[in-house]
Protein backbone atom coordinates (compact mmCIF):
# COMPACT_ATOMS: atom_id res chain seq x y z
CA UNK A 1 0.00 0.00 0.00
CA UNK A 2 1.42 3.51 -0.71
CA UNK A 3 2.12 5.77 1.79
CA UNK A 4 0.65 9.23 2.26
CA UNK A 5 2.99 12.12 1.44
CA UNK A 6 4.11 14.07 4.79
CA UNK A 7 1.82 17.04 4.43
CA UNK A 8 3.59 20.82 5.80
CA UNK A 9 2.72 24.29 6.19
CA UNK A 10 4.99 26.62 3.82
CA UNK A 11 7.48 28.74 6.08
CA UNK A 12 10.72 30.42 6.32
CA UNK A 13 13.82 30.95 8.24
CA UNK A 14 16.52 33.68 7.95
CA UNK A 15 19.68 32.04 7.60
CA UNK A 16 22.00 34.79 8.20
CA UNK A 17 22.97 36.84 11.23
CA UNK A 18 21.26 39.86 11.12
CA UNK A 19 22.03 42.99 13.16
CA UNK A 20 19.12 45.81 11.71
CA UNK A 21 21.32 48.89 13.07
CA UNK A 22 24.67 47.70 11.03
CA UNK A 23 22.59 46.95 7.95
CA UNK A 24 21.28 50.51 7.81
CA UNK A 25 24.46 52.11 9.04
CA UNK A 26 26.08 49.79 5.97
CA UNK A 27 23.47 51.33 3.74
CA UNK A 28 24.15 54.79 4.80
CA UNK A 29 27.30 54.52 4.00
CA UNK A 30 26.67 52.95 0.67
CA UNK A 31 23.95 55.61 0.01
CA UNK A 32 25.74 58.78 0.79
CA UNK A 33 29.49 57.31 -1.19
CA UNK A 34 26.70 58.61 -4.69
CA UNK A 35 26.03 62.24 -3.02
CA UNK A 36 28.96 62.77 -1.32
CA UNK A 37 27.76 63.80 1.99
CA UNK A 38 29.20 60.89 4.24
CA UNK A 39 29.81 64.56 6.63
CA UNK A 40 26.00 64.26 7.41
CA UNK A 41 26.41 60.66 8.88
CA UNK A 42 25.36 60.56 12.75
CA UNK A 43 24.86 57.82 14.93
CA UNK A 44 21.00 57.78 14.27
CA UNK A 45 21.04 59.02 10.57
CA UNK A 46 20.78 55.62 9.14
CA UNK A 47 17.45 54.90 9.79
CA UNK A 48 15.46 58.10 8.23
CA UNK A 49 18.47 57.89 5.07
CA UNK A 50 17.64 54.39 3.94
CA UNK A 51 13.97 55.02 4.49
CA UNK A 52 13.62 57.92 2.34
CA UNK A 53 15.88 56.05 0.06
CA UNK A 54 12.96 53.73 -0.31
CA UNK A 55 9.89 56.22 -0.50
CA UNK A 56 11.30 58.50 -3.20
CA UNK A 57 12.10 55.13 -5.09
CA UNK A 58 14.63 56.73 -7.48
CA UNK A 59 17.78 55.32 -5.74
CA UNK A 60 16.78 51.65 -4.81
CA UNK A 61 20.23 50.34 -5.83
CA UNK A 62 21.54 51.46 -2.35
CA UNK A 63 19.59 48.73 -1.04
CA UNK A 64 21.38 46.12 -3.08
CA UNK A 65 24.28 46.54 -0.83
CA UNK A 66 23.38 43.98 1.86
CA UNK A 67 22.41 40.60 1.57
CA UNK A 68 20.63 38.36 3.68
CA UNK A 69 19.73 34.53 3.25
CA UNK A 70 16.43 33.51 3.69
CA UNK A 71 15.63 29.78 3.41
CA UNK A 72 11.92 29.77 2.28
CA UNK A 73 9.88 26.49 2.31
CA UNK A 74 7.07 27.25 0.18
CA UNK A 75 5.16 26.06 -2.82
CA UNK A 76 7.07 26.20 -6.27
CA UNK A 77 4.92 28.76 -7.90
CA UNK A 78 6.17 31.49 -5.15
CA UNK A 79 9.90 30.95 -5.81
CA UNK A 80 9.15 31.64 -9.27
CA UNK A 81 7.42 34.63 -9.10
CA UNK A 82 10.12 35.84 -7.19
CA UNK A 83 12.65 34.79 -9.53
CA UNK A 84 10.10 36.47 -12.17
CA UNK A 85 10.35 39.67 -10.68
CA UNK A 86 14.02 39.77 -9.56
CA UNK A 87 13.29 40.27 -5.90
CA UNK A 88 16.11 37.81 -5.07
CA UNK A 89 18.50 35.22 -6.22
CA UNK A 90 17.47 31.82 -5.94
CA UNK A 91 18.87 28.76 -5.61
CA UNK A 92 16.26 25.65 -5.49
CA UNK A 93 15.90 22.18 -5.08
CA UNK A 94 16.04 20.38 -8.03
CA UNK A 95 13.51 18.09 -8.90
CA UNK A 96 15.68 16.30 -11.59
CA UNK A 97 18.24 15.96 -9.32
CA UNK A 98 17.30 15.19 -5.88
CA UNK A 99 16.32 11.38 -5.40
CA UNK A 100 13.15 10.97 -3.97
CA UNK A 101 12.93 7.82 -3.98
CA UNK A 102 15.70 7.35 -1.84
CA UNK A 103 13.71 8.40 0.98
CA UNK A 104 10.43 6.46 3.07
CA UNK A 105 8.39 9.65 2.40
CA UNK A 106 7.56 12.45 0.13
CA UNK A 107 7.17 15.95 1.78
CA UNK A 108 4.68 18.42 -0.03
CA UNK A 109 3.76 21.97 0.94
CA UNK A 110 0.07 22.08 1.94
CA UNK A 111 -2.14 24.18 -0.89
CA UNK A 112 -3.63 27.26 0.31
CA UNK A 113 -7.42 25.20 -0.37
CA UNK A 114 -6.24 22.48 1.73
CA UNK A 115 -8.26 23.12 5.16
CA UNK A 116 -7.10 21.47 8.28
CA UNK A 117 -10.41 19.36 8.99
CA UNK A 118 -10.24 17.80 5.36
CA UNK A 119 -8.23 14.56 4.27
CA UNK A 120 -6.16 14.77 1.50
CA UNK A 121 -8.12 12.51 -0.28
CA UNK A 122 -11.60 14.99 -0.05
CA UNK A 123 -9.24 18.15 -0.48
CA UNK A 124 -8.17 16.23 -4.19
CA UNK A 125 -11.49 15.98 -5.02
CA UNK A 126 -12.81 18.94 -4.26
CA UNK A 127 -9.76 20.30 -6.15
CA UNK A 128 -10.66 18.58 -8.81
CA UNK A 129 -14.10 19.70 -8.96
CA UNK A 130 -13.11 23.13 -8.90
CA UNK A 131 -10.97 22.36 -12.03
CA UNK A 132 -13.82 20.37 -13.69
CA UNK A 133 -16.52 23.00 -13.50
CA UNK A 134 -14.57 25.84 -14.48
CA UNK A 135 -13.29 23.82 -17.49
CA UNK A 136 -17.04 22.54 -18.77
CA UNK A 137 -15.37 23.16 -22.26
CA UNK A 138 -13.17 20.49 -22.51
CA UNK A 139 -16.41 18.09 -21.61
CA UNK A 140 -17.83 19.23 -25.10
């Protein structure tokens, strides 16, 4: 008999160290190197810099300075939107690659229509119902 796939809930973890004060100071730094006015950098001038940085949204590059890892366990349709829009670099688990069948069990992120109270096997069908009445056409 086959086994049921180990059913989780997407989420993430940051990977890297991350000190919010040195990233903005870092920033600054970066930020004010383009105007030339590293004179006007305080203690507590990071913050406001960076975020009018971001709200006049002419000078995001500034922001590309400082990286931080984010290990995101999430369905594959996110990663590539975000890939799609550039918001980060990516690197994935393969799906040629990795072995799967190396392993007792198959992990899969939980769809956002799967509801806690309902077995995989009623959230499939209902899935598939969905699918079949909004694709009456193909009945035809």
């Amino acid at each position: 008999m086959a086994k049921m796939p180990n059913v989780i809930n997407q989420y993430y973890n940051i990977e890297s160290d991350v000190n919010g004060e040195q990233i903005l100071a870092f920033l600054e730094k970066a930020g004010r190197t383009c105007y030339k006015s590293e004179g006007k950098m305080t203690t507590d001038s990071a913050k406001k810099f960076v975020k009018n940085i971001i709200m006049v949204g002419k000078h995001e590059s500034v922001i590309e300075h400082f990286n931080i890892s984010v290990r995101l366990i999430c369905d594959r349709g996110v990663t590539h939107e975000l890939v799609r829009h550039r918001l980060a670099f990516c690197s994935q688990e393969s799906t040629r690659y990795c072995d799967y069948a190396k392993k007792d069990e198959i992990t899969v992120i939980r769809p956002y229509f799967f509801h806690r109270k309902v077995t995989i096997q009623k959230s499939m069908i209902y899935g598939f119902r969905q699918w079949k009445s909004q694709n009456r056409f193909i009945e035809s």
